[in-house]
Protein backbone atom coordinates (compact mmCIF):
# COMPACT_ATOMS: atom_id res chain seq x y z
CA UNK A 1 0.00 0.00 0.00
CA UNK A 2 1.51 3.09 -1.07
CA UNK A 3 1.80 5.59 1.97
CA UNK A 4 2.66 9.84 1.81
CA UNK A 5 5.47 10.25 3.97
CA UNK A 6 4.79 14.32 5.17
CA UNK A 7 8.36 14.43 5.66
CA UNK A 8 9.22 14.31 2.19
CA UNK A 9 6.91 17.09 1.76
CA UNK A 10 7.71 19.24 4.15
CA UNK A 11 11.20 19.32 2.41
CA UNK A 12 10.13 20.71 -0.62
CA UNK A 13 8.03 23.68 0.92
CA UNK A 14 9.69 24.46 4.39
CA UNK A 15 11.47 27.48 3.07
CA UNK A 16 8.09 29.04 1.86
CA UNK A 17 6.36 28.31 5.09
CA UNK A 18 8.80 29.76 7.27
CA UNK A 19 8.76 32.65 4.81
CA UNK A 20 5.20 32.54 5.33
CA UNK A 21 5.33 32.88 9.27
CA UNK A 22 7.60 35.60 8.92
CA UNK A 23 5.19 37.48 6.67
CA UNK A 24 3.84 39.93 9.47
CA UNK A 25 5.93 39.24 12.48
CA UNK A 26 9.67 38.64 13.38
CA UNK A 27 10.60 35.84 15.24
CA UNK A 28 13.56 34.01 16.74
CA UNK A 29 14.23 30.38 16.24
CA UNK A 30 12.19 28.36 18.74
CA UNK A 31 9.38 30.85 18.25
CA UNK A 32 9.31 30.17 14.54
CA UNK A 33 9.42 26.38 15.34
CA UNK A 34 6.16 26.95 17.58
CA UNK A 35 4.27 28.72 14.85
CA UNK A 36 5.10 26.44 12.41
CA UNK A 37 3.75 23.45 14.80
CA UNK A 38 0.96 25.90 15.82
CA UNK A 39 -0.24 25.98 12.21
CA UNK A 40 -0.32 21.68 11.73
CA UNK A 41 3.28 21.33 10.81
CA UNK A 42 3.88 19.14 14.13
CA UNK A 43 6.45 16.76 12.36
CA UNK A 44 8.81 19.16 11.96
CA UNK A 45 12.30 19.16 13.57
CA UNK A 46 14.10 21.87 15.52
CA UNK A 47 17.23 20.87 13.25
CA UNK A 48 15.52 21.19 9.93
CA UNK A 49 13.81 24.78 11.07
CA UNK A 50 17.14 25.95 12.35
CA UNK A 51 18.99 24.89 8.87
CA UNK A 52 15.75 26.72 6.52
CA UNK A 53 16.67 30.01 8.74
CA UNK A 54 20.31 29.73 8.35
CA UNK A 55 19.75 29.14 4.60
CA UNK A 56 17.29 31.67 3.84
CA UNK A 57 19.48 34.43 5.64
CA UNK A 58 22.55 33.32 2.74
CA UNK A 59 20.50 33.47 0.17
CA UNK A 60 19.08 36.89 1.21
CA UNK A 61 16.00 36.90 2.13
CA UNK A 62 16.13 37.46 5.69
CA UNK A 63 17.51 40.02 7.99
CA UNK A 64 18.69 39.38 11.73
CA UNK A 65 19.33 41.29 14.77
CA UNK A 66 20.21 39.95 18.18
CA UNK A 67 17.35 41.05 21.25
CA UNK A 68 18.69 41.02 24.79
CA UNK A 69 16.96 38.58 26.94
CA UNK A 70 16.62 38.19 31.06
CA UNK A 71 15.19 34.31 31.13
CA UNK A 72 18.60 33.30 29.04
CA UNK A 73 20.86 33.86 26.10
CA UNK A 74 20.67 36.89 24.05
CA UNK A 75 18.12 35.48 21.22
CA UNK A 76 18.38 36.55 17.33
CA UNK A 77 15.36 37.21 15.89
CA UNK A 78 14.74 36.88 11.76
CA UNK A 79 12.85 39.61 9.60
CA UNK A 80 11.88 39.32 6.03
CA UNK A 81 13.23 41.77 4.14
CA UNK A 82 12.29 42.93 0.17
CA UNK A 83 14.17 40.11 -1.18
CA UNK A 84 12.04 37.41 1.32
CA UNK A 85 8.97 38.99 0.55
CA UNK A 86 9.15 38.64 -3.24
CA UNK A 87 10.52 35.25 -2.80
CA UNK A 88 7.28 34.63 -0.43
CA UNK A 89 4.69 35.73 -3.09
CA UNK A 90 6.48 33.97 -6.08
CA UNK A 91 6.99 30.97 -4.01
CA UNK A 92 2.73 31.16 -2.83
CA UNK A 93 1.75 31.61 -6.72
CA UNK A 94 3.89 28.23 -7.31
CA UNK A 95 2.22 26.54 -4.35
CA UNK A 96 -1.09 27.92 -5.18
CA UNK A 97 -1.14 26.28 -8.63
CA UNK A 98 0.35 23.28 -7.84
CA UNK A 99 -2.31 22.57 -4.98
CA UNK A 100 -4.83 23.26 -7.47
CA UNK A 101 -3.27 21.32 -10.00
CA UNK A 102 -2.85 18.17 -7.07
CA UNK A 103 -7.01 18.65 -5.92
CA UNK A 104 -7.97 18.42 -9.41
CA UNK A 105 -6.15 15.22 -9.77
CA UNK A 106 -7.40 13.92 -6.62
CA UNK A 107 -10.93 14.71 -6.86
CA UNK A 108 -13.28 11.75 -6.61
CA UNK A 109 -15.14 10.93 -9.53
CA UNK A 110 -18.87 12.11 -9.38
């Protein structure tokens, strides 16, 4: 019996949804990690979030800056910058019409 392994998936699209979370708020690491959960991502692993962020910042698309903290270490928080955002909207048109594409193949027969 064939089975979809959500892992695999989430590896093609976990750059756009951290993009995503970053759309109208900043966030540091863990925090990102929790929205992403939050939102129904729950198989997702602190390594792989950690590794989009660090990825995303090289190619651009993010901007950091380091926030004092009194419960611990200093934490560094991510913004999307220009770059992220136009990477977010080309990357949601993509998704967008390849979920369409995927429901109409999927779509019971009537």
């Amino acid at each position: 019996m064939l089975s979809v392994d959500t892992t695999q998936l989430l590896k093609g699209v976990l750059d756009l949804a951290v993009l995503a979370v970053l759309r109208d708020d900043d966030g540091y690491g863990y925090d990102i990690l929790r929205r992403l959960r939050t939102a129904g991502l729950t198989e997702i692993g602190d390594a792989s979030v950690y590794g989009t962020l660090r990825r995303l910042f090289a190619a651009g698309y993010l901007t950091t800056y380091v926030v004092p903290s009194e419960e611990g270490p200093h934490r560094k928080y991510y913004a999307l910058n220009p770059a992220g955002r136009t990477q977010l909207k080309q990357g949601g048109d993509v998704w967008r019409e390849f979920a369409s594409t995927m429901n109409t193949l999927l779509r019971e027969p009537a």
